[in-house]
C-alpha atoms as a PDB file:
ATOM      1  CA  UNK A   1      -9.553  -2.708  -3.666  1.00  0.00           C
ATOM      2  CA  UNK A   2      -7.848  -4.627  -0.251  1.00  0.00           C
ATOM      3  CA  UNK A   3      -7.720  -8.108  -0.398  1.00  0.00           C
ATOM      4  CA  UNK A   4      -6.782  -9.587   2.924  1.00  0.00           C
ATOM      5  CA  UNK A   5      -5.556 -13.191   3.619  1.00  0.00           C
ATOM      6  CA  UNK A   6      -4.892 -14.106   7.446  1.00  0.00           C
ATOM      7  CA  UNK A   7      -2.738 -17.340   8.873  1.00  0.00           C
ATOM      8  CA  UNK A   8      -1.792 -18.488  11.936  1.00  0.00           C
ATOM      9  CA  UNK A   9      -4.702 -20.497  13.324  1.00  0.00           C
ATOM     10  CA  UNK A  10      -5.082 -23.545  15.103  1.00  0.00           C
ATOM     11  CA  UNK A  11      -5.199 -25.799  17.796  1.00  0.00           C
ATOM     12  CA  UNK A  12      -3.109 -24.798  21.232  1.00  0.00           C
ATOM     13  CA  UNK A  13      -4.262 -25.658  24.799  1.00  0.00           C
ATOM     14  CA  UNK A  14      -5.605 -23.132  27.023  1.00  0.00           C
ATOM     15  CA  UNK A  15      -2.837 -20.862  28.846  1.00  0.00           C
ATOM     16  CA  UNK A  16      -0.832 -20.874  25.357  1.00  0.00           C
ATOM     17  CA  UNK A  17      -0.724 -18.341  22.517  1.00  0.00           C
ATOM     18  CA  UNK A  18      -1.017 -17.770  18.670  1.00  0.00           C
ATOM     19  CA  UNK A  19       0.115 -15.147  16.545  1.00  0.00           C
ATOM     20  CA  UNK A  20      -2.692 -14.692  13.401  1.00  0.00           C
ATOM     21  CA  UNK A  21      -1.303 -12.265   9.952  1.00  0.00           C
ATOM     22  CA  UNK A  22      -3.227 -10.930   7.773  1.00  0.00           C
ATOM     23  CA  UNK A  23      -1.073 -10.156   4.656  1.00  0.00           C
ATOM     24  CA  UNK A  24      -3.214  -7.341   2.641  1.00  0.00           C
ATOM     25  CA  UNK A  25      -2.791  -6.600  -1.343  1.00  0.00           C
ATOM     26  CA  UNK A  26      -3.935  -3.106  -2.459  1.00  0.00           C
ATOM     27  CA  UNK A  27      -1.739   0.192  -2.578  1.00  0.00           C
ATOM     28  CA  UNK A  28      -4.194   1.587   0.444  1.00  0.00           C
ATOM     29  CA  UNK A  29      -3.919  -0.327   2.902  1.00  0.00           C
ATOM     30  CA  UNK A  30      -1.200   1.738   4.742  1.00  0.00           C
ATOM     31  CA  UNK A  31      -4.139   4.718   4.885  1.00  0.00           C
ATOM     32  CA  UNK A  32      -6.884   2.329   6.682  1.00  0.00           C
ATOM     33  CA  UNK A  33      -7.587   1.341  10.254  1.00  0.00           C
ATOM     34  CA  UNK A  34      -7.664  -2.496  10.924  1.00  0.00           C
ATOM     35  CA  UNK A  35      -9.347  -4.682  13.083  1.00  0.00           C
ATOM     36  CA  UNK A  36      -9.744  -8.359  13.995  1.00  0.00           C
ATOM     37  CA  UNK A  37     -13.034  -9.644  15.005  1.00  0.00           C
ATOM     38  CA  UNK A  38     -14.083 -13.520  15.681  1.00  0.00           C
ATOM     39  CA  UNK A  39     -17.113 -15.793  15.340  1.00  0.00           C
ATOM     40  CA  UNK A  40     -17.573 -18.714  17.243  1.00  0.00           C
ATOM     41  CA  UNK A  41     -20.449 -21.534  16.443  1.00  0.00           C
ATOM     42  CA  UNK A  42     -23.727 -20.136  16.820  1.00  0.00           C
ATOM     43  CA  UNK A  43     -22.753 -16.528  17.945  1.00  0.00           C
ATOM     44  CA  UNK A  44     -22.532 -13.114  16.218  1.00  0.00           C
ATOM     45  CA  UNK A  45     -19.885 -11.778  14.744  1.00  0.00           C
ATOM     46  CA  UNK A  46     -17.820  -9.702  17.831  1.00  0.00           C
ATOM     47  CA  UNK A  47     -15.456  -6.883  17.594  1.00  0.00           C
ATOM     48  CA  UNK A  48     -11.963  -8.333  19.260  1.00  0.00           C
ATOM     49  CA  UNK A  49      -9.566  -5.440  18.181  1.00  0.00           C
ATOM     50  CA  UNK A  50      -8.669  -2.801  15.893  1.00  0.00           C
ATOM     51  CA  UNK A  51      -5.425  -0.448  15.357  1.00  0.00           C
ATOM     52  CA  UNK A  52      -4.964   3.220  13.165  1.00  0.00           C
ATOM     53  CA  UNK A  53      -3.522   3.546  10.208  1.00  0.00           C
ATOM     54  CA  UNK A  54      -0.154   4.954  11.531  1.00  0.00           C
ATOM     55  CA  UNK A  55      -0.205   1.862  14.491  1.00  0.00           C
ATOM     56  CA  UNK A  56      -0.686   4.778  16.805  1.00  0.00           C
ATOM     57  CA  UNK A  57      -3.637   3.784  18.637  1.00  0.00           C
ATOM     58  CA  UNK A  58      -5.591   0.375  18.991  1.00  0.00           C
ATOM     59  CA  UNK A  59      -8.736  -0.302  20.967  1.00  0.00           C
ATOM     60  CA  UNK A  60      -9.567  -3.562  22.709  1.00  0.00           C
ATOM     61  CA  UNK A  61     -13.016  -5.872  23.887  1.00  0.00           C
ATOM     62  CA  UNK A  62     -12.441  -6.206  27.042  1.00  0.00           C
ATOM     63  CA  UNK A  63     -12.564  -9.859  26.669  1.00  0.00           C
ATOM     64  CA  UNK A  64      -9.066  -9.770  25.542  1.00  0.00           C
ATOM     65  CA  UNK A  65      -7.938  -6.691  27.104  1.00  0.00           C
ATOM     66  CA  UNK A  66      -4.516  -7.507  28.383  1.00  0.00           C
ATOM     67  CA  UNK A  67      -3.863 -10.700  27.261  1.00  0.00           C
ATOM     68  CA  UNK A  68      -4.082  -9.938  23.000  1.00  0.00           C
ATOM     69  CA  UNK A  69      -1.724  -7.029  21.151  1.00  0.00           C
ATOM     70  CA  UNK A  70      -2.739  -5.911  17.727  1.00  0.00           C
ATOM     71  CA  UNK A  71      -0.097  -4.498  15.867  1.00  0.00           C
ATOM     72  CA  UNK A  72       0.690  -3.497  11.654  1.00  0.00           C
ATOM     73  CA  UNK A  73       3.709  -3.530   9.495  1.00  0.00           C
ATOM     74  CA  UNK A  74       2.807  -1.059   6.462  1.00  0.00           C
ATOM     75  CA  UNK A  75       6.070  -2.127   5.290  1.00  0.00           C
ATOM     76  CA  UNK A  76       4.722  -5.398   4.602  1.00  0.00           C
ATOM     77  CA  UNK A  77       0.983  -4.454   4.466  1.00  0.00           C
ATOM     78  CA  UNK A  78       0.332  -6.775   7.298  1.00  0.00           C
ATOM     79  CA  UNK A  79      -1.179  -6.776  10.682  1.00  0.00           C
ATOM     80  CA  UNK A  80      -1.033  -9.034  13.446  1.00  0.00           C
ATOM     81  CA  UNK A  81      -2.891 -10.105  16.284  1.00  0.00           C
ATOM     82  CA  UNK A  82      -0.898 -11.458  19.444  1.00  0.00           C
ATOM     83  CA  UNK A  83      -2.848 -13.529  21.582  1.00  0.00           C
ATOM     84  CA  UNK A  84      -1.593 -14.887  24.772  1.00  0.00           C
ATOM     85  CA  UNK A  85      -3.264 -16.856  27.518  1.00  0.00           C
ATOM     86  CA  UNK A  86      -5.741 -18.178  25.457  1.00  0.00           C
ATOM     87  CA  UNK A  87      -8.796 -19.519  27.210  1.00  0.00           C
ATOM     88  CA  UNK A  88     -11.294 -21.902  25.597  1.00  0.00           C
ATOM     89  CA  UNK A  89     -13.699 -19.449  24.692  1.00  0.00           C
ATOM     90  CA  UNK A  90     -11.240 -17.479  22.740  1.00  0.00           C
ATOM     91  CA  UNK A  91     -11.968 -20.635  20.098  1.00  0.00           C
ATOM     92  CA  UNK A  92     -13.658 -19.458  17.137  1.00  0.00           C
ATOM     93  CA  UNK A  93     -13.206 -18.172  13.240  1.00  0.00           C
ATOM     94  CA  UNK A  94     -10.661 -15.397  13.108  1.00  0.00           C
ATOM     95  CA  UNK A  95     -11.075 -12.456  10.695  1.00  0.00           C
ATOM     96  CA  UNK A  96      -9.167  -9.335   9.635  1.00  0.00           C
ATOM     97  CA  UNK A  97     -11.141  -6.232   8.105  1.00  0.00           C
ATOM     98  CA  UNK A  98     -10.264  -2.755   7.015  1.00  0.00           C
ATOM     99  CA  UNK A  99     -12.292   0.262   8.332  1.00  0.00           C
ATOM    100  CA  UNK A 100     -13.911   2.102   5.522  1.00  0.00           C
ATOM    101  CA  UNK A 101     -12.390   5.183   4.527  1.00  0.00           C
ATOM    102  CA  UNK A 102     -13.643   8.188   6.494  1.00  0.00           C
ATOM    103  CA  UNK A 103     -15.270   5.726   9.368  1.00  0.00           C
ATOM    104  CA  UNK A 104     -13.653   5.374  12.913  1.00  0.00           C
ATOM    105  CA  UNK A 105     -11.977   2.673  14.200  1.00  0.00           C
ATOM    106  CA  UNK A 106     -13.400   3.482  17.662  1.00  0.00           C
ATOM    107  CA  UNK A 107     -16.515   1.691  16.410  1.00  0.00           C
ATOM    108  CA  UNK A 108     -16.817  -2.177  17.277  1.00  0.00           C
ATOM    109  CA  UNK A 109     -19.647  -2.085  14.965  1.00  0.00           C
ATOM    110  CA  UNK A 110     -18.835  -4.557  11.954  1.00  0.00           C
ATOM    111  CA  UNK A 111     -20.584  -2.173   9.282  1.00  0.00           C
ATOM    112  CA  UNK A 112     -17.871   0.415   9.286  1.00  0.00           C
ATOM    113  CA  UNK A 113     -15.223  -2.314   7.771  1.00  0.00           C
ATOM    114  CA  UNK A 114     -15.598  -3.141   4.786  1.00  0.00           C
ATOM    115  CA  UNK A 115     -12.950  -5.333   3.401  1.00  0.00           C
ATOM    116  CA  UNK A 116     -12.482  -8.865   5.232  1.00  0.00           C
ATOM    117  CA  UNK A 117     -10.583 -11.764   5.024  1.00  0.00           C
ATOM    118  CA  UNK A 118     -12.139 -15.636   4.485  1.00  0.00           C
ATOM    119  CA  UNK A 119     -11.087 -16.539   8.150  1.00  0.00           C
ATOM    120  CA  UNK A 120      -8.991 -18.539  10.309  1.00  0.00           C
ATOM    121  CA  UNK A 121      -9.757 -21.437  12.834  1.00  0.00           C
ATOM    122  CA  UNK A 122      -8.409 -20.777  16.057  1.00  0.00           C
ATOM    123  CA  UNK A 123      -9.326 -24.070  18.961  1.00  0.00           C
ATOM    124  CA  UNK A 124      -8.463 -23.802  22.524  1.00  0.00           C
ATOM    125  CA  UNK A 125      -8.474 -27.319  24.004  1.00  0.00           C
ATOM    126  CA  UNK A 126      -8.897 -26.954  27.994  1.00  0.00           C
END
């Protein structure tokens, strides 16, 4: 079992940044891929980022490609999504998830994770 918790949301104008966590309990987390994906109001689910197991490799939307870093601690059974140069569009429900075991975290498809967090609010004011 993973049980993930993220932070960091809130309210920042457009041009500035937020770091989001998303502390994980479970001994296998350090063995899963990762990935962040966000929901605004009235819109699917979409894939935003994901990153290995080892931190090794990470795949981006292009929507943030460049301007968001996803990186883990397996130290601390966290991972962490950098975003910079936020834009009001970026605003929207934050969530972590853990790829299922044996699935790729090439996919942007949210039915390969299947462990996710309850969400964080993240508003871009313009």
């Amino acid at each position: 079992q993973v049980q993930l918790v993220e932070s960091g949301g809130g309210l920042v104008q457009a041009g500035g940044s937020l770091r989001l966590s998303c502390a994980a309990s479970g001994r296998i987390f350090s063995s899963r891929s990762m990935g962040w994906f966000r929901q605004a109001p009235g819109k699917e689910r979409e894939f935003v980022a994901s990153i290995s197991w080892s931190g090794g490799s990470t795949s981006y939307a292009d929507s943030v490609k460049g301007r968001f870093t996803i990186s883990r601690d397996n130290a601390k059974n966290t991972v962490y999504l950098q975003m910079n140069s936020l834009k009001p569009e970026d605003t929207a429900v934050y969530y972590c998830a853990a790829v299922k075991s044996g699935s790729s975290m090439w996919s942007q498809n949210p039915a390969v994770y299947d462990y996710w967090g309850q969400g964080t609010q993240v508003t871009v004011s313009s």
